[in-house]
Protein backbone atom coordinates (compact mmCIF):
# COMPACT_ATOMS: atom_id res chain seq x y z
CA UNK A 1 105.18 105.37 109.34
CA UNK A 2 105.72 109.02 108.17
CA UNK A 3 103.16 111.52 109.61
CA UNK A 4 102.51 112.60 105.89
CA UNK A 5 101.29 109.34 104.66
CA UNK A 6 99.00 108.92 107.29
CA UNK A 7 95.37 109.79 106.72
CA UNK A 8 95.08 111.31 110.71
CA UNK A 9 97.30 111.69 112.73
CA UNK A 10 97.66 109.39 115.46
CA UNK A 11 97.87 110.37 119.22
CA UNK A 12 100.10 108.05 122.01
CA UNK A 13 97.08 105.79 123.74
CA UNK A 14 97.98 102.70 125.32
CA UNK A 15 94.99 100.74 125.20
CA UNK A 16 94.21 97.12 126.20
CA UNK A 17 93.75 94.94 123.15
CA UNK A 18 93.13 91.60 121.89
CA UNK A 19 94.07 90.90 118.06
CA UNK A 20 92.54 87.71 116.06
CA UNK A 21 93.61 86.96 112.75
CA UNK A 22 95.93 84.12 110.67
CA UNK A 23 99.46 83.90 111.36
CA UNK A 24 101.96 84.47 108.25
CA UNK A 25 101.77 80.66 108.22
CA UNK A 26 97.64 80.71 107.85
CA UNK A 27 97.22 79.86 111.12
CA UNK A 28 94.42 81.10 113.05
CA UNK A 29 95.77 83.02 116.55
CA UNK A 30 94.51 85.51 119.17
CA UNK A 31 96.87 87.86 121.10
CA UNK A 32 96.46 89.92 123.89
CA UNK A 33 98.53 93.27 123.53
CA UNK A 34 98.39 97.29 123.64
CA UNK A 35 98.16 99.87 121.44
CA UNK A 36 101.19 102.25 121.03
CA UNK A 37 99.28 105.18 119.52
CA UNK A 38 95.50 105.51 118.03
CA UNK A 39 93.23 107.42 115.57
CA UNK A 40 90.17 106.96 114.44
CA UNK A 41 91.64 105.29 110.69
CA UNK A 42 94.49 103.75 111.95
CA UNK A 43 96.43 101.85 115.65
CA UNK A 44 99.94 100.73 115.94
CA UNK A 45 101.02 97.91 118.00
CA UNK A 46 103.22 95.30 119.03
CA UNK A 47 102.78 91.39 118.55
CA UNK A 48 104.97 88.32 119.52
CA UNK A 49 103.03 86.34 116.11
CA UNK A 50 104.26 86.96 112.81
CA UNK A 51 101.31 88.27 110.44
CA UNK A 52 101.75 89.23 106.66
CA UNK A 53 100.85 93.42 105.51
CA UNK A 54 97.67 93.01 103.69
CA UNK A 55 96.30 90.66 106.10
CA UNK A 56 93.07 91.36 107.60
CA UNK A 57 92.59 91.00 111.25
CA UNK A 58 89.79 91.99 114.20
CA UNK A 59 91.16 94.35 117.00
CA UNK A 60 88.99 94.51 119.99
CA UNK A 61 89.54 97.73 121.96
CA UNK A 62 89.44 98.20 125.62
CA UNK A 63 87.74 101.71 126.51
CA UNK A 64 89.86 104.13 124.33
CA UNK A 65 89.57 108.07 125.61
CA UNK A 66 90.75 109.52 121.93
CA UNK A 67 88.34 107.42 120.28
CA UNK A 68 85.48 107.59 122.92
CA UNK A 69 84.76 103.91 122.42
CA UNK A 70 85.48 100.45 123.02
CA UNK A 71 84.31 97.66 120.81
CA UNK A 72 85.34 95.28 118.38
CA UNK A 73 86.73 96.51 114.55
CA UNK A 74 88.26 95.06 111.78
CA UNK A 75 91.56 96.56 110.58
CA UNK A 76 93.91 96.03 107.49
CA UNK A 77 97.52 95.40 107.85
CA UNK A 78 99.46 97.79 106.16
CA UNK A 79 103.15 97.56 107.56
CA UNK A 80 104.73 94.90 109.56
CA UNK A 81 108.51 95.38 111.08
CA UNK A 82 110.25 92.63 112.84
CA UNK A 83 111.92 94.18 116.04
CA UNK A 84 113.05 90.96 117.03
CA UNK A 85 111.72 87.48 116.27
CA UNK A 86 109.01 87.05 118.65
CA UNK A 87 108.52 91.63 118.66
CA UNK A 88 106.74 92.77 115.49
CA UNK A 89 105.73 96.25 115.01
CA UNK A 90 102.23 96.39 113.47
CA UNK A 91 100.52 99.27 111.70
CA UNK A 92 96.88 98.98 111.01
CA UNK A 93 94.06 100.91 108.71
CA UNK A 94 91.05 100.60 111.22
CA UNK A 95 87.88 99.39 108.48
């Protein structure tokens, strides 16, 4: 995502996460991943399920140093990019 749409900018953080939403076939799943890079409106990741932008999904963070927390938040999808089929790139808009 250009640096220039982005609200913040994001800083490299590979944190231990575990994303629950619906699958872009509306089925419920849960993944355990990391972040790539973090700010306080937005987290990029990777996922082996295919999800749909738009989608709204719950991130729960391990301890994150940028962000100074860890906890559960709810993020919106708001670009998806297929790597490979079972390696999608997610960006997120933390809620």
């Amino acid at each position: 995502m250009p640096s220039d749409d982005r609200r913040d900018d994001r800083e490299t953080e590979k944190v231990a996460i575990v994303v629950k939403g619906d699958d872009s076939n509306g089925h419920s799943f849960e993944e355990q991943t990391e972040s790539i890079d973090i700010s306080s409106v937005g987290i990029s990741f990777y996922l082996k399920t295919s999800i749909r932008p738009r989608s709204i999904m719950s991130v729960q963070l391990s301890q994150s140093n940028l962000l100074g927390y860890r906890g559960q938040v709810s993020a919106l999808v708001v670009r998806v990019e297929t790597v490979s089929p079972d390696k999608h790139l997610v960006a997120a808009e933390i809620l």
